[in-house]
PDB file of N, CA and C in Angstrom:
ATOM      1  N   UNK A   1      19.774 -37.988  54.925  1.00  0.00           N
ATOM      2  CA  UNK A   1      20.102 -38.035  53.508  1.00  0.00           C
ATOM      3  C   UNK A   1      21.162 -36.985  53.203  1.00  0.00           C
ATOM      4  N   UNK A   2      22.090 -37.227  52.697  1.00  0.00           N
ATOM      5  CA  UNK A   2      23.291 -36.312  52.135  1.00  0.00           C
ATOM      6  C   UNK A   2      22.465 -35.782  50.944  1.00  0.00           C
ATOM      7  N   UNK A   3      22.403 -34.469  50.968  1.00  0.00           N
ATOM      8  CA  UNK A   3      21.547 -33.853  49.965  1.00  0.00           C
ATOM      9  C   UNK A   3      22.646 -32.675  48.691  1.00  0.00           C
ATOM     10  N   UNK A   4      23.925 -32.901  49.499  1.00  0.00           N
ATOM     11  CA  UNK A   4      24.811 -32.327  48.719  1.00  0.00           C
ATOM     12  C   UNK A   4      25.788 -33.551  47.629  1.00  0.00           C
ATOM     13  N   UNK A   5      25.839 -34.839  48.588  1.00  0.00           N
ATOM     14  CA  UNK A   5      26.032 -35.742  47.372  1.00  0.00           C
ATOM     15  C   UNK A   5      25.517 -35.856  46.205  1.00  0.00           C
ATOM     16  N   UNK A   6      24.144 -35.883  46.525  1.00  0.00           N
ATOM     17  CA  UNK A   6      22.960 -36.801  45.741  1.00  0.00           C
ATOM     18  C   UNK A   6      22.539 -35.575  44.421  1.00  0.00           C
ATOM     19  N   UNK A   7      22.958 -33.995  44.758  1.00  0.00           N
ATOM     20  CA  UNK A   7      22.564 -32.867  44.004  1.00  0.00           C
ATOM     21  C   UNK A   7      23.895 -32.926  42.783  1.00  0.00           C
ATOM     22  N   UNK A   8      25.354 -33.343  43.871  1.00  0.00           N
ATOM     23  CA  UNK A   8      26.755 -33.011  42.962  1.00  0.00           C
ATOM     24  C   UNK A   8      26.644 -34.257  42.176  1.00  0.00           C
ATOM     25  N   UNK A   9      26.126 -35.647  42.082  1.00  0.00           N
ATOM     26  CA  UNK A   9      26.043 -36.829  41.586  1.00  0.00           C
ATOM     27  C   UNK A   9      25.231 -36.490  39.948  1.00  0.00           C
ATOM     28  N   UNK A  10      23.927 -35.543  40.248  1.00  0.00           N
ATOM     29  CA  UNK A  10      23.161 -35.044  39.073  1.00  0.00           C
ATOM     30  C   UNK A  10      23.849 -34.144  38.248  1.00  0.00           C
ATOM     31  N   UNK A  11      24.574 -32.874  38.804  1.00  0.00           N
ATOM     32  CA  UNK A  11      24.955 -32.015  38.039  1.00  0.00           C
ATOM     33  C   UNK A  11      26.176 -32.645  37.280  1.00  0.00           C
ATOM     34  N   UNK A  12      27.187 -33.551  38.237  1.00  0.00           N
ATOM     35  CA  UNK A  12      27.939 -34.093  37.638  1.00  0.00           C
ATOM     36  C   UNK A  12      27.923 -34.483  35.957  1.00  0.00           C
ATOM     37  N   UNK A  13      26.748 -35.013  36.047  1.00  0.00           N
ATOM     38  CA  UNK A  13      26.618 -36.099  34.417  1.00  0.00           C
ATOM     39  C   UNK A  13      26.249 -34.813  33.400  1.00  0.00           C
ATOM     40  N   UNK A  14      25.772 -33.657  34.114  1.00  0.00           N
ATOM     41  CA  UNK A  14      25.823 -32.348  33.058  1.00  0.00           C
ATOM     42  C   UNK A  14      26.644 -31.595  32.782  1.00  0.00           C
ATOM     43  N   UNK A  15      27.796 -31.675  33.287  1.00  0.00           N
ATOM     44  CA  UNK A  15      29.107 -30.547  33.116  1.00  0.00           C
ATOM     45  C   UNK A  15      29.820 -31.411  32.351  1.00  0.00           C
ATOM     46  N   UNK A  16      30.772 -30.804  31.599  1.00  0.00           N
ATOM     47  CA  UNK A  16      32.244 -30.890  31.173  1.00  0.00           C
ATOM     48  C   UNK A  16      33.458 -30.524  31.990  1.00  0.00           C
ATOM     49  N   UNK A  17      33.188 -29.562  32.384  1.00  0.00           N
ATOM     50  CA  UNK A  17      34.644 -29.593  33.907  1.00  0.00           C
ATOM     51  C   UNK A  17      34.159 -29.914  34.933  1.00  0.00           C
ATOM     52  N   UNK A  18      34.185 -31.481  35.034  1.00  0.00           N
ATOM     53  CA  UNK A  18      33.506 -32.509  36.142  1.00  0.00           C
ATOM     54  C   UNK A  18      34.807 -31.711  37.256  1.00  0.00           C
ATOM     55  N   UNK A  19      36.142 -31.392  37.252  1.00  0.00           N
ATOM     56  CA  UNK A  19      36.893 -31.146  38.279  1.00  0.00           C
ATOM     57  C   UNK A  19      36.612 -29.961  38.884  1.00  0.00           C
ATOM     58  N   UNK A  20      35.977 -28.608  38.367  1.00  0.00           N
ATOM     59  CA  UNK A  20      35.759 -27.690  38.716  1.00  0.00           C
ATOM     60  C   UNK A  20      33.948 -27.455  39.211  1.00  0.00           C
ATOM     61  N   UNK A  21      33.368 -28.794  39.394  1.00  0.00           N
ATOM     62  CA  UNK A  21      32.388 -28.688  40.121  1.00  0.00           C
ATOM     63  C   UNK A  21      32.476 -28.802  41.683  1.00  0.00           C
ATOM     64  N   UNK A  22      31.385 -27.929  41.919  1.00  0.00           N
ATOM     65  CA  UNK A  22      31.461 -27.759  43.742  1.00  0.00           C
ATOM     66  C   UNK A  22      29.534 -27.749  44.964  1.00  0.00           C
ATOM     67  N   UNK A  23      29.415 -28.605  45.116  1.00  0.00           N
ATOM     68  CA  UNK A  23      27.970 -27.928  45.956  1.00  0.00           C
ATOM     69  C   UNK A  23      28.165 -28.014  47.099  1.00  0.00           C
ATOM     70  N   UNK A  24      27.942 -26.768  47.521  1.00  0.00           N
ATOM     71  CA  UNK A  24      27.921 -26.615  49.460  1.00  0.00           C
ATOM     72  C   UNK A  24      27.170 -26.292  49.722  1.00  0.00           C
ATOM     73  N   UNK A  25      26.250 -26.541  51.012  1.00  0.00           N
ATOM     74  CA  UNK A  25      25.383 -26.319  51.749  1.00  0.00           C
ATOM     75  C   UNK A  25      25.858 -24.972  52.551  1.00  0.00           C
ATOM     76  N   UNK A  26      24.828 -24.023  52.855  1.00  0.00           N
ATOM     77  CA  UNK A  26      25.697 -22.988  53.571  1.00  0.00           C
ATOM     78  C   UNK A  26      23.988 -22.728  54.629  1.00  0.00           C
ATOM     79  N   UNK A  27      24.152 -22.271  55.675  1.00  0.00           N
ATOM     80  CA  UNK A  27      22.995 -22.276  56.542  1.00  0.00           C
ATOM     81  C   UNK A  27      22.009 -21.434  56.101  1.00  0.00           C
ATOM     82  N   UNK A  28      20.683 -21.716  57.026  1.00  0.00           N
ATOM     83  CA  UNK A  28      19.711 -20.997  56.587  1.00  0.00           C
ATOM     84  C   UNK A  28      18.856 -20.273  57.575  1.00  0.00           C
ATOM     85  N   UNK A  29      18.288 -19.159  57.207  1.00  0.00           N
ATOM     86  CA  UNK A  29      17.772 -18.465  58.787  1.00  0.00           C
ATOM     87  C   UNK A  29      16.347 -19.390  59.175  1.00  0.00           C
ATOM     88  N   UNK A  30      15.961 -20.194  58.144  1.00  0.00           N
ATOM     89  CA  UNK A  30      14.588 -21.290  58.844  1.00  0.00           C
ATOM     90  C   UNK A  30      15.203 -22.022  59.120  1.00  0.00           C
ATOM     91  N   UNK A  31      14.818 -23.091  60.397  1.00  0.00           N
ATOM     92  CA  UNK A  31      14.862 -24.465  60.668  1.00  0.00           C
ATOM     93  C   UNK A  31      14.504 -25.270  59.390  1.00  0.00           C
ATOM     94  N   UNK A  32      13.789 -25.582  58.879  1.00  0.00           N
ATOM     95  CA  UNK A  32      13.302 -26.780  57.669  1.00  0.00           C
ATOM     96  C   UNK A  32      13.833 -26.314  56.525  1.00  0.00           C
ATOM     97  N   UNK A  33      14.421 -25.314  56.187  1.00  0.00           N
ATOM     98  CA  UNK A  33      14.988 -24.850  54.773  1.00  0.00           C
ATOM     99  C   UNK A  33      16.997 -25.382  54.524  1.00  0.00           C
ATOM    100  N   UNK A  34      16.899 -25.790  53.181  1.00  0.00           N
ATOM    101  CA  UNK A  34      18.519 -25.932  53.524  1.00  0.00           C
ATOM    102  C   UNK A  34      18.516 -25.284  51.778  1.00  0.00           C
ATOM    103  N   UNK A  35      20.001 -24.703  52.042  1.00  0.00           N
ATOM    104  CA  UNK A  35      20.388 -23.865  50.997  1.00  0.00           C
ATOM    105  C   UNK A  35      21.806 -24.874  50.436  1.00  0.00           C
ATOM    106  N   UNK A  36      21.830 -25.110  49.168  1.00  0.00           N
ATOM    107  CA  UNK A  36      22.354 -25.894  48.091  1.00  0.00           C
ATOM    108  C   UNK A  36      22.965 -24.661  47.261  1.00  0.00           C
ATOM    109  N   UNK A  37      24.523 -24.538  47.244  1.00  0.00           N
ATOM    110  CA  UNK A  37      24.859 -23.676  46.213  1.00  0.00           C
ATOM    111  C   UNK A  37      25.622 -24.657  45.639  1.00  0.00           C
ATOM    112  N   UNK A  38      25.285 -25.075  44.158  1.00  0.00           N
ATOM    113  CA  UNK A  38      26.414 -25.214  42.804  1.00  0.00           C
ATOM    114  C   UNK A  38      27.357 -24.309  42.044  1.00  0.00           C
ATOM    115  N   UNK A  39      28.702 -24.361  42.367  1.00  0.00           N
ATOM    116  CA  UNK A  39      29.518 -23.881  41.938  1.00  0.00           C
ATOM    117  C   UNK A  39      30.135 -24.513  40.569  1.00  0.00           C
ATOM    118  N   UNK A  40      30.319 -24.076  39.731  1.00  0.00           N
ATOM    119  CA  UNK A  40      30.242 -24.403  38.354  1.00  0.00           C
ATOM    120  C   UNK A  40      31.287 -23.377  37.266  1.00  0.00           C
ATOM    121  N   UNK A  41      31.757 -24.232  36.663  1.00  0.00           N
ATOM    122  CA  UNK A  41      32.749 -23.294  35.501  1.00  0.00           C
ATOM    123  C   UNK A  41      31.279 -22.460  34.366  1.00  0.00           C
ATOM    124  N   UNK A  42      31.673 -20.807  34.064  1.00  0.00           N
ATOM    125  CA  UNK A  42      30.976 -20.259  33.437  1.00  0.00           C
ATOM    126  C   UNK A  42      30.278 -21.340  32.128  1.00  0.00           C
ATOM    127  N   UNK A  43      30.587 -21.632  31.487  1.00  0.00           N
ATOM    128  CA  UNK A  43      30.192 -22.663  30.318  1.00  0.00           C
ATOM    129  C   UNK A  43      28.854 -23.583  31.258  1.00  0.00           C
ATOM    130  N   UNK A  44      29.390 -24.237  31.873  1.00  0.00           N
ATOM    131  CA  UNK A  44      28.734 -25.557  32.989  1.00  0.00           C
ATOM    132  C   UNK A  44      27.574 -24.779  33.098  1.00  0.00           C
ATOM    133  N   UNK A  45      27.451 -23.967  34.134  1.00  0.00           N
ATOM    134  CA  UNK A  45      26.545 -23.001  34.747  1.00  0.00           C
ATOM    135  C   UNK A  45      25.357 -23.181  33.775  1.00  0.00           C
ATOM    136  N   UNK A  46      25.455 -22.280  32.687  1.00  0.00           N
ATOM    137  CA  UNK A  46      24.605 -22.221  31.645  1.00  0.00           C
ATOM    138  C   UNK A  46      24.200 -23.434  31.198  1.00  0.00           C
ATOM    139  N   UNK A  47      24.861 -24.485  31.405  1.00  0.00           N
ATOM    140  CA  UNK A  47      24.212 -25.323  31.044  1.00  0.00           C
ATOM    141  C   UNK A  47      23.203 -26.156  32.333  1.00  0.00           C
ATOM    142  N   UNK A  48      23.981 -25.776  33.395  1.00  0.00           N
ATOM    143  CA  UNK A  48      22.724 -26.539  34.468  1.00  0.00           C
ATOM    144  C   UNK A  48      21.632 -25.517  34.397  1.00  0.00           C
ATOM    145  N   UNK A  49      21.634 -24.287  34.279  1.00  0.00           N
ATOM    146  CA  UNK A  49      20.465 -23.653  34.210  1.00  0.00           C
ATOM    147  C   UNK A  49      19.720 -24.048  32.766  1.00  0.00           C
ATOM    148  N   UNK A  50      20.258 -23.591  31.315  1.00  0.00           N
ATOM    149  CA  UNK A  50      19.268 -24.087  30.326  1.00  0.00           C
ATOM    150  C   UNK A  50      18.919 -22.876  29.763  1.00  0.00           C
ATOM    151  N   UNK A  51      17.852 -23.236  28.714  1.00  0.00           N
ATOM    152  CA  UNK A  51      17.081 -22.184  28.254  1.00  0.00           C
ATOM    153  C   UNK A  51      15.510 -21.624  28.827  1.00  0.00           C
ATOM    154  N   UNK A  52      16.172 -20.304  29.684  1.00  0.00           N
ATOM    155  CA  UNK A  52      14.821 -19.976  30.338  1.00  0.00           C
ATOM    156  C   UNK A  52      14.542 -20.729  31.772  1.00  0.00           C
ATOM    157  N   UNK A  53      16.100 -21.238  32.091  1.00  0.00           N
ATOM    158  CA  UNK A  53      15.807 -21.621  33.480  1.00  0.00           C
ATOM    159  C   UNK A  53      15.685 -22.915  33.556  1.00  0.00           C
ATOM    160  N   UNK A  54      15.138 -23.974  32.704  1.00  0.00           N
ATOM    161  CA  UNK A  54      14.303 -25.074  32.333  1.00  0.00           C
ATOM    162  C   UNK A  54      14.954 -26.071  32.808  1.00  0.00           C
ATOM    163  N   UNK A  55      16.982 -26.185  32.677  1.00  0.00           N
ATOM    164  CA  UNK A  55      17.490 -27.137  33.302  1.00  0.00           C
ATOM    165  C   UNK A  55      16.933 -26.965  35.073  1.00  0.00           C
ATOM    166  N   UNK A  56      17.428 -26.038  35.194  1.00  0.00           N
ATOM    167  CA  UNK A  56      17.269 -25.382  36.638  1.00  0.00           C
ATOM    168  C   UNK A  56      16.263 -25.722  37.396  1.00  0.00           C
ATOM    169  N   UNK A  57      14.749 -25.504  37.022  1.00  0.00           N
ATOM    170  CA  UNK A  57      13.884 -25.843  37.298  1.00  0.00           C
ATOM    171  C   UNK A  57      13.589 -26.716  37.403  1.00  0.00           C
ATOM    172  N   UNK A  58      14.114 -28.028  36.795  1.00  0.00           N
ATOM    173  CA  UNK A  58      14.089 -29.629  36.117  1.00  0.00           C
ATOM    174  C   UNK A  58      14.986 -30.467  37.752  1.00  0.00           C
ATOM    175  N   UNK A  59      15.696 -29.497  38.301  1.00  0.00           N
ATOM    176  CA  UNK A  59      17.047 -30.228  39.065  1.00  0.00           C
ATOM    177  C   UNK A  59      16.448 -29.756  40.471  1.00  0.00           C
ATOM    178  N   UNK A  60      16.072 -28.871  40.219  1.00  0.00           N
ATOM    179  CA  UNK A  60      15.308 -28.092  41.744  1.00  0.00           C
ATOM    180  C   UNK A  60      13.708 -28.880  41.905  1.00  0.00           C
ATOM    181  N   UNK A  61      13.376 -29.242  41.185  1.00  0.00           N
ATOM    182  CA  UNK A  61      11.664 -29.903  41.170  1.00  0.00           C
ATOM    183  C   UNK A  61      12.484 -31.203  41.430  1.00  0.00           C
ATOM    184  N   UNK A  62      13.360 -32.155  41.146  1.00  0.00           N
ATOM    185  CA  UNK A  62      13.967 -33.502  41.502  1.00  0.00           C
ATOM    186  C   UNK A  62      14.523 -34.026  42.495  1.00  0.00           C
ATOM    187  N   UNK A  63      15.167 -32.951  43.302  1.00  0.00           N
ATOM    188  CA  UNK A  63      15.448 -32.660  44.678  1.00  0.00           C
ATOM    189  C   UNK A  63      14.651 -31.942  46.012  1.00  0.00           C
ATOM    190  N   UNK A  64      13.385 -31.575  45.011  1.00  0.00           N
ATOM    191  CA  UNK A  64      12.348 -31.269  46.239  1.00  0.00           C
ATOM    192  C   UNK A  64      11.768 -32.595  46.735  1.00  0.00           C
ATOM    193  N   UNK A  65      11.539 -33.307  45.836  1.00  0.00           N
ATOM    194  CA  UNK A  65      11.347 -34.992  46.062  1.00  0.00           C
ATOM    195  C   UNK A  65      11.894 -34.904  47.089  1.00  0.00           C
ATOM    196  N   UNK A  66      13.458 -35.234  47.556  1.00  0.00           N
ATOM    197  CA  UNK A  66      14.311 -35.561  48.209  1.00  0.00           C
ATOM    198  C   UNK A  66      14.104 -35.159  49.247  1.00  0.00           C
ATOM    199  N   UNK A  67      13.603 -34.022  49.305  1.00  0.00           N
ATOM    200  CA  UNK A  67      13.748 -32.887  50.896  1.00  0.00           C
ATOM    201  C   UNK A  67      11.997 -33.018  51.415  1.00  0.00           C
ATOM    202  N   UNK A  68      11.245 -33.313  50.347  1.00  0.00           N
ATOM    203  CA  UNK A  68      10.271 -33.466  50.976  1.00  0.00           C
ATOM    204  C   UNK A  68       9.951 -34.930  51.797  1.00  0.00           C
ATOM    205  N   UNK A  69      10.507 -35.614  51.581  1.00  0.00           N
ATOM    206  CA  UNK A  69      10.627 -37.116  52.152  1.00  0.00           C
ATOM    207  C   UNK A  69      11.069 -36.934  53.990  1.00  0.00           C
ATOM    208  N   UNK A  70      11.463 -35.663  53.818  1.00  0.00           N
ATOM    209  CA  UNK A  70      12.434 -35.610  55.272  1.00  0.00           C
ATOM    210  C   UNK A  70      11.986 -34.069  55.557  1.00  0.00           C
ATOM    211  N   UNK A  71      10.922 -33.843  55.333  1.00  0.00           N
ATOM    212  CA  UNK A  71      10.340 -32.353  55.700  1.00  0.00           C
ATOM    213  C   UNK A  71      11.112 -31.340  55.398  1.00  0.00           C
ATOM    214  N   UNK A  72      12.495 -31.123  54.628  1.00  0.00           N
ATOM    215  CA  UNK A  72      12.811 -29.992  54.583  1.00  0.00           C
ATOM    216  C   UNK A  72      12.523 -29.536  52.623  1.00  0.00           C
ATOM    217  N   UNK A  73      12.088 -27.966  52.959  1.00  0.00           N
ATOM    218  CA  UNK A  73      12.627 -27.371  51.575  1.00  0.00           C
ATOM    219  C   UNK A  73      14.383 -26.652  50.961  1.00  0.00           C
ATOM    220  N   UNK A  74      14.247 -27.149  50.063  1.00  0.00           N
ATOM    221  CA  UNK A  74      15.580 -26.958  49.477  1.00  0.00           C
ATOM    222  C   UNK A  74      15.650 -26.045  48.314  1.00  0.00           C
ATOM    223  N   UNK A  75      16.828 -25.156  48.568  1.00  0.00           N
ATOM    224  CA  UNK A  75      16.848 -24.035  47.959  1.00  0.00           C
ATOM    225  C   UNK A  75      18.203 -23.870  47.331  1.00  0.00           C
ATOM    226  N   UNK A  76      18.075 -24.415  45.821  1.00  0.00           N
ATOM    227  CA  UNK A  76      19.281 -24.624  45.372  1.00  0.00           C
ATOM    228  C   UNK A  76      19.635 -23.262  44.061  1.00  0.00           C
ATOM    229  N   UNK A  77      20.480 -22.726  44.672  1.00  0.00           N
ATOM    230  CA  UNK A  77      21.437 -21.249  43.975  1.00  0.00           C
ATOM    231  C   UNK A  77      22.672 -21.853  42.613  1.00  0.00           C
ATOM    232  N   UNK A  78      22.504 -21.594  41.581  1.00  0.00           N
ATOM    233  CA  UNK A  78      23.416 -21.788  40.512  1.00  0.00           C
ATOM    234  C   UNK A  78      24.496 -20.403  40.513  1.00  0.00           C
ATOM    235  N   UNK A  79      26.220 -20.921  40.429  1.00  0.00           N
ATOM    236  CA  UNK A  79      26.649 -19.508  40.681  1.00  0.00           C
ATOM    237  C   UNK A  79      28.191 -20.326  39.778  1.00  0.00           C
ATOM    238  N   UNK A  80      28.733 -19.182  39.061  1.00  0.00           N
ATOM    239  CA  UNK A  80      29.736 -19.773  38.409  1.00  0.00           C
ATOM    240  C   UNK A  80      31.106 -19.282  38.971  1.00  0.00           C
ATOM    241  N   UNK A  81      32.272 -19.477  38.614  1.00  0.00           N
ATOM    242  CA  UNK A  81      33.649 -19.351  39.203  1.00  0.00           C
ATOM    243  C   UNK A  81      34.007 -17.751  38.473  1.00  0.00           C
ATOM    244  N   UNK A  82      34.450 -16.970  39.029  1.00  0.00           N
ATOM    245  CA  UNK A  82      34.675 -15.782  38.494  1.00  0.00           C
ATOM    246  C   UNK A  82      35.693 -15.693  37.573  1.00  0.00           C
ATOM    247  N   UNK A  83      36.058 -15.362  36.411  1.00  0.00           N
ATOM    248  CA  UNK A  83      36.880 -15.264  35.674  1.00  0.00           C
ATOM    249  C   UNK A  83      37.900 -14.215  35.188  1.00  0.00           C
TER     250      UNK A  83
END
C-alpha cells in the first residue's frame, strides 16, 4: 500500500496551497513503524492539526486503519515550510 499517496490524497482536500503540499516517508529505527512527515504552508498546517490537535488526531486514527491491515504502525509528524 502506498501510504504516502493515500495520506497526501486526505490532506490534500484540507489545504488551500494544494501546490505547496508535501508527505515523505523518512526511515525508522523499528522494523514495523513507518514515519509520515506532512509538509504544509504555515496557514495549512494549522489547519491539518485543528483545535487541540483534533484534525490531527482525526487523520492519524484514519491511517492507522491503513497500517494496521499490513502490520505496520504509522507515525505521522505535521511540520510547516519556514518562513
Amino acid at each position: 500500500m502506498d501510504y504516502v499517496k493515500t495520506l497526501q490524497d486526505i490532506a490534500r482536500e484540507l489545504v488551500v496551497n494544494k501546490d505547496k503540499l508535501e508527505v515523505r516517508q523518512m526511515p525508522s529505527l523499528e522494523e514495523d513503524t513507518l514515519v509520515l512527515y506532512v509538509y504544509a504552508a504555515q496557514e495549512d498546517i494549522a489547519k491539518l492539526i485543528g483545535k487541540k490537535g483534533m484534525m490531527a488526531n482525526s487523520i492519524r486514527q484514519l491511517m492507522s486503519v491503513c497500517g494496521r491491515l499490513n502490520d505496520k504502525k504509522l507515525d505521522i509528524k505535521f511540520e510547516s515550510y519556514g518562513e
